[in-house]
Protein backbone atom coordinates (compact mmCIF):
# COMPACT_ATOMS: atom_id res chain seq x y z
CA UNK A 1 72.09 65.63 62.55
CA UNK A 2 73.40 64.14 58.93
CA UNK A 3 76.52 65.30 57.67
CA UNK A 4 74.70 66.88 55.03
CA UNK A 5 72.74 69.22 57.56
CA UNK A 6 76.08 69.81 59.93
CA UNK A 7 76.94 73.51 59.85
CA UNK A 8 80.12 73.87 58.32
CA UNK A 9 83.06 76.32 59.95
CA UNK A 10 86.76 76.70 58.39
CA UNK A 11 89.05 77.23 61.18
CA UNK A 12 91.72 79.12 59.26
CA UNK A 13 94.80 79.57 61.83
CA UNK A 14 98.62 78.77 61.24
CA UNK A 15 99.27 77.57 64.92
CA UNK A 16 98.86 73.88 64.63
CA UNK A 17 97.92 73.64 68.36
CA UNK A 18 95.24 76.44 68.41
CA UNK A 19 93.69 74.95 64.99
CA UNK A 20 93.46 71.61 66.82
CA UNK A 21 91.48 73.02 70.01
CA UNK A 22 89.17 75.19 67.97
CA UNK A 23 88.37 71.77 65.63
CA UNK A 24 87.52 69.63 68.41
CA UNK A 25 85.40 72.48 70.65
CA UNK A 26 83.17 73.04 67.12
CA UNK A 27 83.22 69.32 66.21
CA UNK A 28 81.93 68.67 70.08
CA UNK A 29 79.50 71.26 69.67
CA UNK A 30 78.29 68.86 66.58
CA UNK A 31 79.74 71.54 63.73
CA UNK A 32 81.35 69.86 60.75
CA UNK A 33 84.63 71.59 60.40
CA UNK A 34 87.61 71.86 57.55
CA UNK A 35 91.36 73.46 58.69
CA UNK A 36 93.45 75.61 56.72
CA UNK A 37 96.83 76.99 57.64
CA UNK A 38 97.48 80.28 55.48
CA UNK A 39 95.30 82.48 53.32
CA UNK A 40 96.20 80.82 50.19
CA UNK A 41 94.69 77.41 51.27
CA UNK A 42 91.77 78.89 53.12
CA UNK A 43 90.50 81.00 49.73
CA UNK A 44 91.09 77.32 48.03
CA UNK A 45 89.16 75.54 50.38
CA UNK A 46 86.73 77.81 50.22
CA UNK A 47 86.16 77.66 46.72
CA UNK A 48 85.87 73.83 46.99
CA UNK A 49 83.01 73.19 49.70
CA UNK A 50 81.34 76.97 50.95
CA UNK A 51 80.99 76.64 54.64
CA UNK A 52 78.50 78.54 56.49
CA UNK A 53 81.00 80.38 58.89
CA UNK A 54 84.35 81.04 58.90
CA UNK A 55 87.20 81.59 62.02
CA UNK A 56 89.93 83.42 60.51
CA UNK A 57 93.09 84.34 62.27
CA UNK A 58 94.57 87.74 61.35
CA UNK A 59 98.24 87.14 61.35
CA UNK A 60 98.82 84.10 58.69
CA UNK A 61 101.03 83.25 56.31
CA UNK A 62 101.08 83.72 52.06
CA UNK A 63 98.13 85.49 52.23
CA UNK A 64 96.91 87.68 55.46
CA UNK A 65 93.86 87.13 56.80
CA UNK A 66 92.38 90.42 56.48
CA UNK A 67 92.76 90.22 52.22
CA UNK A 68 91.40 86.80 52.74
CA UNK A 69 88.24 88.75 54.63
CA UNK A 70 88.52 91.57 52.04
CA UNK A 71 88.65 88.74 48.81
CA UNK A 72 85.43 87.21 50.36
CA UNK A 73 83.69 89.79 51.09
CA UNK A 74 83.98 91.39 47.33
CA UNK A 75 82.91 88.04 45.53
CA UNK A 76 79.04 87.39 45.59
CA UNK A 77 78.94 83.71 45.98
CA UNK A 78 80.98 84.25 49.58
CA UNK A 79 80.01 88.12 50.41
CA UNK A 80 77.29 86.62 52.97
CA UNK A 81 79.38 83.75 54.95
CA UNK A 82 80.07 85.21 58.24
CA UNK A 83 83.69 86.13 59.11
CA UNK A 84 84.80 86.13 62.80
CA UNK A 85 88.31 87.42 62.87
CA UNK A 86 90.81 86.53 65.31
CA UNK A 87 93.76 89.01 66.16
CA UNK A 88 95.99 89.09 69.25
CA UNK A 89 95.59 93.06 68.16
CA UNK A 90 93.46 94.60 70.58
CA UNK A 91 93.27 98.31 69.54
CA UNK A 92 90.70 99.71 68.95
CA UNK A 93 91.62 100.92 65.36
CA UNK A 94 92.89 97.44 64.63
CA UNK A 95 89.09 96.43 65.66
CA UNK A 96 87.91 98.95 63.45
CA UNK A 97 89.81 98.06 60.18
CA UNK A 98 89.12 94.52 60.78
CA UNK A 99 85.38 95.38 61.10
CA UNK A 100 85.68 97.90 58.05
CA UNK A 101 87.49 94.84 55.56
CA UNK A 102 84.12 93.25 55.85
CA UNK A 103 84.67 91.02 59.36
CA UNK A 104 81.08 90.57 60.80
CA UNK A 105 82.83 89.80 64.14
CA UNK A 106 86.28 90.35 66.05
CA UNK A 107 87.85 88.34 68.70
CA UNK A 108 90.80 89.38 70.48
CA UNK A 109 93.65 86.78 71.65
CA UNK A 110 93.80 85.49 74.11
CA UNK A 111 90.30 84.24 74.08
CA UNK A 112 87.77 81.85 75.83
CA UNK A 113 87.03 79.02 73.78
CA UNK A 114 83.51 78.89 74.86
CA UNK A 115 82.64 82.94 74.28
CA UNK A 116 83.86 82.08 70.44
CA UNK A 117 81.43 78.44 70.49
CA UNK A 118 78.64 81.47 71.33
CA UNK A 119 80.17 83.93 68.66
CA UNK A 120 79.90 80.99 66.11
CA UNK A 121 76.43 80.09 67.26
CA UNK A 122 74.99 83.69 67.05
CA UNK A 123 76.41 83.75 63.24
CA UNK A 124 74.93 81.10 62.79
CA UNK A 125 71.88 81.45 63.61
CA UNK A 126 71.56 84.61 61.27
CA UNK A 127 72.35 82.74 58.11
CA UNK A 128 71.02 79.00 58.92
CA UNK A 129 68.69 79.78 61.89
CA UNK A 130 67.41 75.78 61.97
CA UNK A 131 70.73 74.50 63.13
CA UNK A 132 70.05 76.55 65.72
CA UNK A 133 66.93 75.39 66.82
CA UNK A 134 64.89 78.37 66.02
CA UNK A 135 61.32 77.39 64.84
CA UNK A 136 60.75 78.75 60.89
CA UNK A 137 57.99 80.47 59.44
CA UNK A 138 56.93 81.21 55.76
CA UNK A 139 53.46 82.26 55.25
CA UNK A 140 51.08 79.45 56.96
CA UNK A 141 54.06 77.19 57.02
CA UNK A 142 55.77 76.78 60.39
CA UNK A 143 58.63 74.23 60.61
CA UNK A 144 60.14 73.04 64.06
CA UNK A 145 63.83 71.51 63.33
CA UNK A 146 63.99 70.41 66.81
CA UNK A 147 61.29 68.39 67.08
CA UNK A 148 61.09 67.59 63.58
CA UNK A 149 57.26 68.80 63.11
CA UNK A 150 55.82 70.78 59.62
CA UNK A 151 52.52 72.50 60.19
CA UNK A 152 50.61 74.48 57.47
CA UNK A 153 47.44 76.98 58.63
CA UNK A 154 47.47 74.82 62.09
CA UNK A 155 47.41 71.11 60.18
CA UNK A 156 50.28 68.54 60.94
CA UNK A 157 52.17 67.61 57.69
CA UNK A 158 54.06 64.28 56.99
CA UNK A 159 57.53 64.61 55.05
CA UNK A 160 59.99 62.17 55.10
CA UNK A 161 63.83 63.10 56.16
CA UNK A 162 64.82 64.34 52.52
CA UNK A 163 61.77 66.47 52.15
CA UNK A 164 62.08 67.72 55.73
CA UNK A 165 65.92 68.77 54.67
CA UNK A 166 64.83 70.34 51.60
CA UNK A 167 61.65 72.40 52.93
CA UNK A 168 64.84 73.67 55.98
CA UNK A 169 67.07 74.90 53.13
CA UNK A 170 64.43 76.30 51.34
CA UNK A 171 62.55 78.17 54.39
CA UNK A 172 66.01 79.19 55.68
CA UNK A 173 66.44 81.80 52.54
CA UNK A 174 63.13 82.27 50.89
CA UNK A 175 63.03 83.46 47.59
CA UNK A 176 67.06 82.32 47.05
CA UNK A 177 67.13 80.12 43.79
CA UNK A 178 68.80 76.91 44.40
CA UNK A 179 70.47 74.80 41.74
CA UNK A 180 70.14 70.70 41.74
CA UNK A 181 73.89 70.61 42.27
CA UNK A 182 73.43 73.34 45.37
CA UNK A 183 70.37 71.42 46.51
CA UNK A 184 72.71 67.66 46.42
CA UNK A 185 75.38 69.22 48.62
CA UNK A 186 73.12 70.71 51.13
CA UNK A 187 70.11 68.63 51.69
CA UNK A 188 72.33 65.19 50.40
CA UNK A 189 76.07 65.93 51.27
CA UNK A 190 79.18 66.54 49.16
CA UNK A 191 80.60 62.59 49.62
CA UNK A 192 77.27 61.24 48.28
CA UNK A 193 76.52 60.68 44.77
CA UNK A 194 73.21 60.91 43.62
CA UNK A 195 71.97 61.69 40.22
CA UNK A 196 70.55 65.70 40.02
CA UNK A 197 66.95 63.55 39.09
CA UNK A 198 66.34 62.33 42.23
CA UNK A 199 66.48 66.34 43.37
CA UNK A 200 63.35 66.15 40.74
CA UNK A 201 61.62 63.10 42.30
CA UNK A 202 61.97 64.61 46.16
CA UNK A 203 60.87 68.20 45.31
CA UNK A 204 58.48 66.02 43.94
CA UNK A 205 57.30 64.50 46.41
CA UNK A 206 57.68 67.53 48.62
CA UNK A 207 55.34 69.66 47.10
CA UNK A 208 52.38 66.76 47.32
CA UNK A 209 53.25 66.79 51.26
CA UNK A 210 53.11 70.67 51.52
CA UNK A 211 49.76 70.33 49.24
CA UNK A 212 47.88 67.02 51.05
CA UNK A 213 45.31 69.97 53.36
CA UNK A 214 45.18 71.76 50.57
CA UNK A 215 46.59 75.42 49.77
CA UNK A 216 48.84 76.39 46.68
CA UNK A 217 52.35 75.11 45.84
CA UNK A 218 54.81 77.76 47.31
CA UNK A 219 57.86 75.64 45.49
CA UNK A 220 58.92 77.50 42.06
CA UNK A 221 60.60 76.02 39.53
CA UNK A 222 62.92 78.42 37.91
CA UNK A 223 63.73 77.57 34.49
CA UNK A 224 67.33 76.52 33.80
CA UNK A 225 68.62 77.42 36.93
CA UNK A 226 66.86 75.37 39.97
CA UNK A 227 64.16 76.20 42.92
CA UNK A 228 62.74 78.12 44.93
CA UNK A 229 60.27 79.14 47.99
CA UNK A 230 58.30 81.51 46.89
């Protein structure tokens, strides 16, 4: 898997040793992962690459992490990233409040590493179900990330790697309108630089291969603001 197509997960915990055990059990698992230690530098981060799931310890410094939770969950560009909160409180009306703030999942310390790889992975799979492995369908389209294989109304399609990344992002929220600049740092990777034109030239080239048995376009071009399926 690219860089580009690596789920991304912010560890955000203020024990050096635990942040260093969570990185490497996600980055074995093959998740691309960024580290903050407080609040404060965990809202930054956040603002500067969006992951697509976030670990968040409770008890942190500057800024807690439960008005971290409740800052992300009020903003609409983050509202939807899923939040698993760590706490060594295991109350249950700690669980609740945690929950309530906006948390979509709570994990009490101590913990086993591999019950929070799964915790992570069922997230996952609810916002970017390809990473996953899980087979997507949007009308006669059916796209296999595992084995790399398009088919539309039962006929084998060619796309090359770009167009195979772009038709994922695309069938993983149809109908969500994606900008060129949204579209380079998914399908193409933040470190990259590519001009927003080639976005033009691939989605390009993408609709021809969703088009070459026939059947309508189901890309939409959205005037001044990007793409969509659908």
């Amino acid at each position: 898997m690219s860089p580009a197509t690596q789920p991304h997960v912010l560890v955000v915990e203020d024990e050096l040793a635990q942040r260093e055990v969570l990185g490497y059990n996600l980055e074995a698992e093959g998740f691309r992962t960024s580290k903050a230690e407080d609040g404060e530098q965990a809202l930054m981060m956040v603002d500067e690459d969006l992951p697509d799931v976030i670990v968040l310890d409770w008890m942190l410094p500057n800024v807690s992490g439960i008005e971290v939770c409740r800052q992300l969950k009020t903003r609409p560009d983050t509202r939807n990233v899923p939040i698993i909160m760590l706490s060594a409180r295991s109350e249950e009306v700690d669980k609740v409040r945690g929950l309530e703030t906006g948390a979509d999942d709570y994990v009490v310390k101590p913990y086993s590493v591999s019950e929070l790889m799964a915790r992570v992975r069922t997230q996952l799979r609810r916002v970017r179900p390809a990473t996953v492995g899980q087979v997507l369908v949007f009308e006669d389209i059916e796209l296999d990330s595992e084995t790399h294989r398009v088919m539309r109304a039962e006929k084998l399609l060619k796309l090359g790697p770009t167009e195979f990344r772009l038709l994922t992002t695309f069938m993983e929220k149809p109908g969500r309108v994606w900008s060129r600049e949204q579209l380079l740092d998914r399908v193409w990777g933040r470190d990259i630089y590519v001009d927003t034109r080639t976005v033009d030239v691939h989605i390009g080239r993408l609709r021809k291969a969703l088009t070459q048995h026939g059947g309508d376009d189901p890309v939409r071009t959205v005037r001044g603001a990007g793409y969509a399926l659908g």
